[in-house]
Protein backbone atom coordinates (compact mmCIF):
# COMPACT_ATOMS: atom_id res chain seq x y z
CA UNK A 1 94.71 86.09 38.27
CA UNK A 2 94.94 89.49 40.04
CA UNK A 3 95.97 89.89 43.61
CA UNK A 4 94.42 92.08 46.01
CA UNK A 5 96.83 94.53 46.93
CA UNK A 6 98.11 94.37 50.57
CA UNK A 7 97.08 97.01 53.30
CA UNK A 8 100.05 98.62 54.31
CA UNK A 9 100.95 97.88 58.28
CA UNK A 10 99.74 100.72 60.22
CA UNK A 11 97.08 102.39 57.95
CA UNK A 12 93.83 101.38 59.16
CA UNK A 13 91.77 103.04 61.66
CA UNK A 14 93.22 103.82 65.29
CA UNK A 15 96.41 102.68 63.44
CA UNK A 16 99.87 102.92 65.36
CA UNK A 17 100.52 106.17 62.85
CA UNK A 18 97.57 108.01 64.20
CA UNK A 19 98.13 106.54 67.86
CA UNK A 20 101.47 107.88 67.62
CA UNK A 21 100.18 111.57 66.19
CA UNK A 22 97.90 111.94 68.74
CA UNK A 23 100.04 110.63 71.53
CA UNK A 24 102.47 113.97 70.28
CA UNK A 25 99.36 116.65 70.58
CA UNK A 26 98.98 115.57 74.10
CA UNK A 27 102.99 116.00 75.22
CA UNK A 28 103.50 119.45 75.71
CA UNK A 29 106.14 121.90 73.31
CA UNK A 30 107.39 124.97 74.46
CA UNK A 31 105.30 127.08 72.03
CA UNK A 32 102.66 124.81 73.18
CA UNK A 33 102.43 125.41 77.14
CA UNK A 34 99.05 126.88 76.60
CA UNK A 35 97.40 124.18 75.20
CA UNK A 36 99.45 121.97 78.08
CA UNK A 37 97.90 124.00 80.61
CA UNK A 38 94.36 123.45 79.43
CA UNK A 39 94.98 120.24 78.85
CA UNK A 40 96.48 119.48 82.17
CA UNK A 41 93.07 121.30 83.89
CA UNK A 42 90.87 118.95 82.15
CA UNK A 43 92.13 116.23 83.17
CA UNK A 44 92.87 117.62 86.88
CA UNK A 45 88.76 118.76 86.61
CA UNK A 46 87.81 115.19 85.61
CA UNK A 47 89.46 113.31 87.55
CA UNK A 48 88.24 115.68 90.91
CA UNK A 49 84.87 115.87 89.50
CA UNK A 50 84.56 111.64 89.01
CA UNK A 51 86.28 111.53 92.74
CA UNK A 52 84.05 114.24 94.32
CA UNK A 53 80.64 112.11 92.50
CA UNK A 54 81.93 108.79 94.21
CA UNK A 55 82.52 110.26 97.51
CA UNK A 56 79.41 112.32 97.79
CA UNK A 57 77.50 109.28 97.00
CA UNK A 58 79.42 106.87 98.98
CA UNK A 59 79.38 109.05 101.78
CA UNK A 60 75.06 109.63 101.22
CA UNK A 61 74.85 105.89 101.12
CA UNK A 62 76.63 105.55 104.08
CA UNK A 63 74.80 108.09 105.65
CA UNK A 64 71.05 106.78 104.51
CA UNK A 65 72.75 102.78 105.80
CA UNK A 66 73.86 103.67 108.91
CA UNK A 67 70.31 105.45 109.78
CA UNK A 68 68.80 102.91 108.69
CA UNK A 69 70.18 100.13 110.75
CA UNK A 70 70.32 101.88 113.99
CA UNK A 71 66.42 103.17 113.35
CA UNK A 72 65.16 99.51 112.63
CA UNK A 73 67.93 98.15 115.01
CA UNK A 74 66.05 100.49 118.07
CA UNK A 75 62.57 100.44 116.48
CA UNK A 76 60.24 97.64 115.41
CA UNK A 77 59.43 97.50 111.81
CA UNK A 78 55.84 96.50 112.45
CA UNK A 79 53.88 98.77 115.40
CA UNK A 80 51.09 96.92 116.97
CA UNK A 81 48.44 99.23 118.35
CA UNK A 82 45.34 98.44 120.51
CA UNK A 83 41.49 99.41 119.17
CA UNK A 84 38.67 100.10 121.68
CA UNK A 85 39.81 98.14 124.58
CA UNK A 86 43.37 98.63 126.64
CA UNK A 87 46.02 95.95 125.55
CA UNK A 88 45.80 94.05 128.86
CA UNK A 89 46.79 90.72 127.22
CA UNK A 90 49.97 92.03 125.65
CA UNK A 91 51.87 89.02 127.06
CA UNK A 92 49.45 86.17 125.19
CA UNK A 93 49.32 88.67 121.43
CA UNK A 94 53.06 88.92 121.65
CA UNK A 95 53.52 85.04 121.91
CA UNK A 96 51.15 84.37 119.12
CA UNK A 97 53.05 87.02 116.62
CA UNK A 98 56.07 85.53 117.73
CA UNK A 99 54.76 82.21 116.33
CA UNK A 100 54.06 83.51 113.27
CA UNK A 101 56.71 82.76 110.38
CA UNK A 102 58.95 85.67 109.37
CA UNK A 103 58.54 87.38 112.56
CA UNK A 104 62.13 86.75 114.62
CA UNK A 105 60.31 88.55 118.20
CA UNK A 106 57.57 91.05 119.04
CA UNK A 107 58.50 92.85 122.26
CA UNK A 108 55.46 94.59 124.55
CA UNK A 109 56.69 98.36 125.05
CA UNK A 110 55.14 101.26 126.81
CA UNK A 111 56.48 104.74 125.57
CA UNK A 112 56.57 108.32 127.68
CA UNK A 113 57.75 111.57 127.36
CA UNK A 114 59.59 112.98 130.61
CA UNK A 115 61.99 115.30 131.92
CA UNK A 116 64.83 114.09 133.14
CA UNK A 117 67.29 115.57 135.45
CA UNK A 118 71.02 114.72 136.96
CA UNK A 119 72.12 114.87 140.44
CA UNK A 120 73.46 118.69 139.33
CA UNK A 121 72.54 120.62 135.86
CA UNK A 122 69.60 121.74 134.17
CA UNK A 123 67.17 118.66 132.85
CA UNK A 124 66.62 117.66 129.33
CA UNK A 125 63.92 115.64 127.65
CA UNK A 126 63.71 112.26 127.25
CA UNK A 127 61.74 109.10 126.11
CA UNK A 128 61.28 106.12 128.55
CA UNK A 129 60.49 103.28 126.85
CA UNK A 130 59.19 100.82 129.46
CA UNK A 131 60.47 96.61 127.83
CA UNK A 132 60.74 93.53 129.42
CA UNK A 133 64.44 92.45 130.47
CA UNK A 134 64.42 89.57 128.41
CA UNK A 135 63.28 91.82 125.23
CA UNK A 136 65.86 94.20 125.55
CA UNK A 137 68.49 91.61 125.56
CA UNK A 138 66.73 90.64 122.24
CA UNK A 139 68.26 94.19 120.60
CA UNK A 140 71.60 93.68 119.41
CA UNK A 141 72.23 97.41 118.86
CA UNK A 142 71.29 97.94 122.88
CA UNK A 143 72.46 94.72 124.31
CA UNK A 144 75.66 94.50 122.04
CA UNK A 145 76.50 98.32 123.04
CA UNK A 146 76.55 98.21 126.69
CA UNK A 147 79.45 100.14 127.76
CA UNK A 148 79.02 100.18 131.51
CA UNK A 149 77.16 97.99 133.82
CA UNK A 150 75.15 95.36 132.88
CA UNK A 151 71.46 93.82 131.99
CA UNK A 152 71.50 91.06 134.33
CA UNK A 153 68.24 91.07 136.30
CA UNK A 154 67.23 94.29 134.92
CA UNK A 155 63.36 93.22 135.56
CA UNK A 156 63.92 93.29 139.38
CA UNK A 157 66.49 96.16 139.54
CA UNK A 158 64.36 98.80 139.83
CA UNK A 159 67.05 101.11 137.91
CA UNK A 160 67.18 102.29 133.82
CA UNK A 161 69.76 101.72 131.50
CA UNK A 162 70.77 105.07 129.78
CA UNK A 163 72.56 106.81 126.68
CA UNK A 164 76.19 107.60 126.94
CA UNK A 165 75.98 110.95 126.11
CA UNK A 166 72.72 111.71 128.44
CA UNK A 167 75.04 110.44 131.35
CA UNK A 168 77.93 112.59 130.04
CA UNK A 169 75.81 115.73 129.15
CA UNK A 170 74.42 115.17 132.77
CA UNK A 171 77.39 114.08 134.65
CA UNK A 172 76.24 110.88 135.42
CA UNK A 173 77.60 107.89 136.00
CA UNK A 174 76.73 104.37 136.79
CA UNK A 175 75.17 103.63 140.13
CA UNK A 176 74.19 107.74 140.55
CA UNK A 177 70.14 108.15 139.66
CA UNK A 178 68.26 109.75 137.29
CA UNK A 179 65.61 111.56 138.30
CA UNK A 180 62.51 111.31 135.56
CA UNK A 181 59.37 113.58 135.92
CA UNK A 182 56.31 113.13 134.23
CA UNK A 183 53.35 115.75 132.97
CA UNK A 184 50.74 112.89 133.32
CA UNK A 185 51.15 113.07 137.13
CA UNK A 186 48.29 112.40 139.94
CA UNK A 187 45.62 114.06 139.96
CA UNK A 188 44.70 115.97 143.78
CA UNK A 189 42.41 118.32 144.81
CA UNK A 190 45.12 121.61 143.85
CA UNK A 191 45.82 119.93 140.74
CA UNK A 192 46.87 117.28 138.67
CA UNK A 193 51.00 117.34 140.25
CA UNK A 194 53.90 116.16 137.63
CA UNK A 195 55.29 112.99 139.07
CA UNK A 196 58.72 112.36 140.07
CA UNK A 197 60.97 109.30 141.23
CA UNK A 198 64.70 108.99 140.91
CA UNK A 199 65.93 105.56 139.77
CA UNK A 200 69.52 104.19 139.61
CA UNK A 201 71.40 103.79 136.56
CA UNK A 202 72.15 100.11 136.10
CA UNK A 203 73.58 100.25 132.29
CA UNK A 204 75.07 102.74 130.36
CA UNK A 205 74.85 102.17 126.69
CA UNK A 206 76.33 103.87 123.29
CA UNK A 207 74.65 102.65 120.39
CA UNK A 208 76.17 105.36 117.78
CA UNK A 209 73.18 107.64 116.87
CA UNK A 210 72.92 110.71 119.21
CA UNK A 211 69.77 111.27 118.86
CA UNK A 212 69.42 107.59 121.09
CA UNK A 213 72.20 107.93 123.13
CA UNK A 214 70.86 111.55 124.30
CA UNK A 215 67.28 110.95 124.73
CA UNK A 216 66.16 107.29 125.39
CA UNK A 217 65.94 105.69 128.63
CA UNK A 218 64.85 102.15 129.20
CA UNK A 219 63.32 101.18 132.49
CA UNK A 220 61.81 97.56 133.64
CA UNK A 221 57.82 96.99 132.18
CA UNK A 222 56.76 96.68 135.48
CA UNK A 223 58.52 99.71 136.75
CA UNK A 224 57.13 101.38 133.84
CA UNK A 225 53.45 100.34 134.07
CA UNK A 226 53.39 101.74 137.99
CA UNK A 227 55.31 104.99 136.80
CA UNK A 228 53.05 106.24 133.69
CA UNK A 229 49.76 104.42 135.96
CA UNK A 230 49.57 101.31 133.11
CA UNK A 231 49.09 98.82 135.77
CA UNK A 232 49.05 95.38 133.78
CA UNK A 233 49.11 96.85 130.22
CA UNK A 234 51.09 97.44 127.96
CA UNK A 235 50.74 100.70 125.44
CA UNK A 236 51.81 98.88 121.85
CA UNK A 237 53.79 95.90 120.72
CA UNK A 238 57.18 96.24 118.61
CA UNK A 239 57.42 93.43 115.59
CA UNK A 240 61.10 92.55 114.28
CA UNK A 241 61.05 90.70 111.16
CA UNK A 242 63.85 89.24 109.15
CA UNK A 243 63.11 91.29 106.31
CA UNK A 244 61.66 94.34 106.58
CA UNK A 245 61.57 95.26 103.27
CA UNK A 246 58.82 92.43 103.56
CA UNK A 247 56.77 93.79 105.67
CA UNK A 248 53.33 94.48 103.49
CA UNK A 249 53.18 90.52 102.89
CA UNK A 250 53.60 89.44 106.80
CA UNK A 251 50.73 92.62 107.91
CA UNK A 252 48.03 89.98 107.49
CA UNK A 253 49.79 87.15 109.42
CA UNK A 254 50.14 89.38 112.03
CA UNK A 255 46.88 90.88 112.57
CA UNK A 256 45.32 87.36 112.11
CA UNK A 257 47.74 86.11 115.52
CA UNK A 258 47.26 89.20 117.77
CA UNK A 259 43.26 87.93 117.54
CA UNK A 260 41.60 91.41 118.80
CA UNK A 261 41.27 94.62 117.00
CA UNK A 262 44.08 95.93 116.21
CA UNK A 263 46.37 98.85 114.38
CA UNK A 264 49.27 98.22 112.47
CA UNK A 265 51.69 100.44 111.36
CA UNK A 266 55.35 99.99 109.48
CA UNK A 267 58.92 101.36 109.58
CA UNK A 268 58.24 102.84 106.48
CA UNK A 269 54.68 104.81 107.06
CA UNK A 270 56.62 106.01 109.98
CA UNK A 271 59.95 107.39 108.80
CA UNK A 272 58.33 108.40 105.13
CA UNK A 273 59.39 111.88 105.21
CA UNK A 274 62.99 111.34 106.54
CA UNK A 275 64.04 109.19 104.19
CA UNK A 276 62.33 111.14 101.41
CA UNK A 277 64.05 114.08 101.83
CA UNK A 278 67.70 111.97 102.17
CA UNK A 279 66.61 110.70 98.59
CA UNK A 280 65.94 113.94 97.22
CA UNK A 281 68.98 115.86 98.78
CA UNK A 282 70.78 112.92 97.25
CA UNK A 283 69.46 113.17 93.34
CA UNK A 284 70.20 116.71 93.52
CA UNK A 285 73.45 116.76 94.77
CA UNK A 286 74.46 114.26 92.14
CA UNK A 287 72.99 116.47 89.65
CA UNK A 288 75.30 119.37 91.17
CA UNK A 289 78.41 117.46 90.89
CA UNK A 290 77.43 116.54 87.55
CA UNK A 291 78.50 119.73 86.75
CA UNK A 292 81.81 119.98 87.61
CA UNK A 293 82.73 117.08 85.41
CA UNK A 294 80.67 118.96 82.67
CA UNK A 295 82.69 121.97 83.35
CA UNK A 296 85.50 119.87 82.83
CA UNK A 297 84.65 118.52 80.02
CA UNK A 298 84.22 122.00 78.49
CA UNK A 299 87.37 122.43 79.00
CA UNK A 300 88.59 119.38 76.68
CA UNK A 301 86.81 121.73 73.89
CA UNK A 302 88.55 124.76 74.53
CA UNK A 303 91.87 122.73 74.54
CA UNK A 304 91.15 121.10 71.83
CA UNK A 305 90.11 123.52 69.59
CA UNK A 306 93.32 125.71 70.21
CA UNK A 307 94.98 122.54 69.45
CA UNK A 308 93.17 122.82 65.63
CA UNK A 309 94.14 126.04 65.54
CA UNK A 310 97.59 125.96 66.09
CA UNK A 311 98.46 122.93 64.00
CA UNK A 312 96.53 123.70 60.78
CA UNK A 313 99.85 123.73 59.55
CA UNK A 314 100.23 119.66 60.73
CA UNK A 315 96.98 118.76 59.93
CA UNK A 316 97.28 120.51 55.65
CA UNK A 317 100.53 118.30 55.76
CA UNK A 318 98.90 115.11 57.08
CA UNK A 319 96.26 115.64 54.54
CA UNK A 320 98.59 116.55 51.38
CA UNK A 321 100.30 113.29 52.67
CA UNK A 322 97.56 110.76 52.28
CA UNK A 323 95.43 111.38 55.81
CA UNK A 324 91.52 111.20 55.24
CA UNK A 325 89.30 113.48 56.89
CA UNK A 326 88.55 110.02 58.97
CA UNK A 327 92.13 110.00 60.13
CA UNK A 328 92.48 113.45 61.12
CA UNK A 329 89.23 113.37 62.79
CA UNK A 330 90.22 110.17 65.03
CA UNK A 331 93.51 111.47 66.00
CA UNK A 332 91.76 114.35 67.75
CA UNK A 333 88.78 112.03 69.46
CA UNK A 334 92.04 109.71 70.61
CA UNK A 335 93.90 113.21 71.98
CA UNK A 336 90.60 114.66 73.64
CA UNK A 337 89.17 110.78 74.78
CA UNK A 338 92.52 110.51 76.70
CA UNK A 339 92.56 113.10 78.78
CA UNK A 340 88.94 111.93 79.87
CA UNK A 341 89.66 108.39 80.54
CA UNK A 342 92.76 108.62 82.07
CA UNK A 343 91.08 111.40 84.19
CA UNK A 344 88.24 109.42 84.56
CA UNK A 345 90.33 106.36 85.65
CA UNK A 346 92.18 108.81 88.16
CA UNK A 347 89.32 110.36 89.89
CA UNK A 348 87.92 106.49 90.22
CA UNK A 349 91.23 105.79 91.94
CA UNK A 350 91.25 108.81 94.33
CA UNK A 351 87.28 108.18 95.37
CA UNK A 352 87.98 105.11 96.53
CA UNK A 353 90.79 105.86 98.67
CA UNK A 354 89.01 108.81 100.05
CA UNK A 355 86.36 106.34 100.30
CA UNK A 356 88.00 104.00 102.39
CA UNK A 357 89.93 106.28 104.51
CA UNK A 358 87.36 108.88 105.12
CA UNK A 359 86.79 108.86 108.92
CA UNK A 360 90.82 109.17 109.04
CA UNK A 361 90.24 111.80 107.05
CA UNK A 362 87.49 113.83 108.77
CA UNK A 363 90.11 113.54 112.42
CA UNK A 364 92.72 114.72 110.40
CA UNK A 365 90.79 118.02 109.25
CA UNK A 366 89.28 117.86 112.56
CA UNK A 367 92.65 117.82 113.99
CA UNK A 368 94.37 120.60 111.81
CA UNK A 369 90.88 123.33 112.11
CA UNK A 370 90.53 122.70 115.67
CA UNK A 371 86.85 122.38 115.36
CA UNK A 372 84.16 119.30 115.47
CA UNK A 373 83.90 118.95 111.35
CA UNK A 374 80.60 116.52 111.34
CA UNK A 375 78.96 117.07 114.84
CA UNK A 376 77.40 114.04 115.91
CA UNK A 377 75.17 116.43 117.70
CA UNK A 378 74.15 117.65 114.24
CA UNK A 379 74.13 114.73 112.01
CA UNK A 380 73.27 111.91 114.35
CA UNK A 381 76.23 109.60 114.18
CA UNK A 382 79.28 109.51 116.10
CA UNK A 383 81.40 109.04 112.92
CA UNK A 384 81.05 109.73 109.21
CA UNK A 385 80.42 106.73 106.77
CA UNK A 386 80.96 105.53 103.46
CA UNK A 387 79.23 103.01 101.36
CA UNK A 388 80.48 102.43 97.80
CA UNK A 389 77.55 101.35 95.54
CA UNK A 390 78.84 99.35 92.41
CA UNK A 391 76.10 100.53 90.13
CA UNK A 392 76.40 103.71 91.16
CA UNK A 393 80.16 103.70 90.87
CA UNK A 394 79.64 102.49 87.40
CA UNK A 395 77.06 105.29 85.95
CA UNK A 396 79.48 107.86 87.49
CA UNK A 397 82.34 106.64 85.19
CA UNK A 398 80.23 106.02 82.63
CA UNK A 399 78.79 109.52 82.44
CA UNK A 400 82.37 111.00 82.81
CA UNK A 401 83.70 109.04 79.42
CA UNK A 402 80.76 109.89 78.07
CA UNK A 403 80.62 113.42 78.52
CA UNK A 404 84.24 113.34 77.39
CA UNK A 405 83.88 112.08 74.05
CA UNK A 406 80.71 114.15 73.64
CA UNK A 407 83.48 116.95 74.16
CA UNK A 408 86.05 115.92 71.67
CA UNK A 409 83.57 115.69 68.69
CA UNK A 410 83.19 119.02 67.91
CA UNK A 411 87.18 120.26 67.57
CA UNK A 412 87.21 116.67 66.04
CA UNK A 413 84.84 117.85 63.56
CA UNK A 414 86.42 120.67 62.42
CA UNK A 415 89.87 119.81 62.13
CA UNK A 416 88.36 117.07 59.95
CA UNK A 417 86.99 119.69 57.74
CA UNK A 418 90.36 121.80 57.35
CA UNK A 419 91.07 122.89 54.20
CA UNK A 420 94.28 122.21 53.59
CA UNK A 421 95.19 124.34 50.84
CA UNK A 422 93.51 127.46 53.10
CA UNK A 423 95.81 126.35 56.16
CA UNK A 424 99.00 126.34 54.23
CA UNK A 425 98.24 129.66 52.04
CA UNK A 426 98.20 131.57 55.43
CA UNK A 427 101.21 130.27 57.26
């Protein structure tokens, strides 16, 4: 009865031998420094290329968040819009949507473009949105934010509540008044005349987008129906739900409540091209950054393939020793595969400390250049943000490892293919 003869230890695919042969090729010789070098920016390309992905698309997601929350946190995310006749009744269709389920308020708004001007300085424009007391307290983003003064009997105050940086770009503060001037002014027999009325500031708020805190100015319903000559109307009605990704399924529901002609608009009809552009600017600049872990990856090749070259010698050894084609050819996948995953593994590491620690790192540049880097003036918010996305995170680390093996194949390959008998007649 014949026995099968035993597999000897260590002989097998991704054996310890050819784990140990390949774990030589990577440390560096002194003949070798070269090949180190190369191999040293590979890995230093990966890993910076996986980091620079997962930042860029944290930091994108953060970005695309933050506008997002403060937009629908300001804005309604269905707009309610009168047909044919003036929406006198406002205060009866805003209790009805309120009923309806889904809907968490609807608040009656009227909306005006003004000037407005300071005590001192040039004026700037602005939007007066004219909301009951008890709505605004309904916005967390406003009534959450309130950094000076207060919205206790705004109704009868006869004042507005203001941005932060309006009342600092204007030198206001609270208790001084605003003075707001309107286009759509009274009409005389010179003219129609802008009109103009100062009101005190009674709040100051800061809700974290600029382009709020410099432009929008809140003043009582009543106060705003007398200013914009509204008398007992109201312009549209503001719908929060509590999902606005929802929205399309609760359109019906509301148009069947507000029981008149109406128009209804979303959050999404509205802010369409915004946040199609942020979605395009993002696809492209991952497939820019793709490249730098490509270029990195090309580098693996060239490293690689000078590693072939200079140890034909090894390899017609190995081979006149009892190596396959199979082993030779794994030892140089494991070789080139490690430099991408452990720079892969790396870059993961380093984008999500930059991740978490990139508003201390913006100050700290900010700091050391002596300039603004990311000007709220410019891009909105007050600070920069970062939003890790799992399955993003993933298909970044996947497409690094990939790309990395797809790089080790070829000098694989061909050292598999050595002839062993050519290599050792020319040395």
């Amino acid at each position: 009865m014949s026995k099968v003869a035993a597999k000897p230890a260590g002989a097998g695919p991704f054996s310890v031998f050819e784990r140990m042969v390949a774990w030589r090729y990577l440390r560096s010789r002194r003949k070798e420094t070269v090949i180190s070098v190369i191999a040293s920016i590979s890995f230093f390309g990966i890993m910076l290329g996986v980091a620079t992905l997962i930042v860029v698309m944290a930091v994108m997601n953060g970005f695309r968040a933050e506008l997002l929350s403060r937009i629908l946190g300001i804005n309604g995310h269905l707009i309610v819009q009168p047909i044919d006749t003036p929406l006198d009744d406002y205060a009866a269709v805003a209790g009805r949507i309120n009923g309806v389920a889904g809907v968490k308020y609807a608040i009656p708004l009227i909306d005006g473009q003004v000037l407005a001007q300071g005590e001192v300085g040039a004026g700037t424009g602005a939007l007066v949105r004219g909301i009951r007391g008890e709505d605004l307290g309904k916005i967390p983003l406003v009534a959450n934010n309130i950094k000076q003064g207060s919205l206790v009997g705004f109704d009868t105050s006869e004042g507005v509540a203001i941005g932060q940086r309006m009342a600092d770009n204007m030198g206001l503060a609270l208790g001084d008044s605003i003075t707001l001037i309107s286009p759509d002014g009274d009409i005389t027999p010179m003219g129609t005349t802008p009109r103009t009325k100062a009101y005190p500031i009674v709040a100051i708020f800061e809700v974290g987008m600029s382009e709020y805190d410099t432009s929008i100015v809140y003043m009582p319903l009543s106060e705003a129906q007398l200013y914009f000559n509204l008398e007992n109307r109201a312009q549209t009605i503001e719908v929060f739900v509590d999902n606005p990704d929802a929205v399309d399924t609760l359109k019906p529901a509301v148009e069947e409540a507000a029981q008149r002609p109406v128009f209804i608009s979303d959050w999404r009809q509205r802010n369409e091209t915004f946040f199609s552009a942020l979605q395009v600017e993002r696809n492209v600049m991952f497939m820019i950054l793709t490249l730098i872990v490509l270029v990195a990856a090309l580098n693996i090749i060239s490293g690689l393939i000078m590693l072939v070259k200079d140890k034909g010698r090894d390899i017609a050894i190995l081979r006149t020793m009892g190596a396959t084609r199979g082993a030779v050819m794994r030892i140089f996948l494991m070789t080139g595969a490690a430099i991408g995953v452990t720079g892969t593994i790396a870059g993961v590491i380093l984008g999500i400390v930059v991740c978490l620690n990139v508003e201390s790192i913006r100050q700290f540049f900010s700091w050391i250049s002596g300039t603004v880097l990311f000007n709220p003036e410019l891009y909105f918010l007050s600070k920069l943000p970062a939003k890790m996305n799992f399955d993003e995170t993933a298909t970044v680390v996947v497409m690094a490892l990939v790309l990395s093996f797809l790089a080790t194949l070829f000098p694989a390959w061909r050292a598999a293919k050595l002839d062993p008998v050519e290599a050792l007649r020319y040395e």
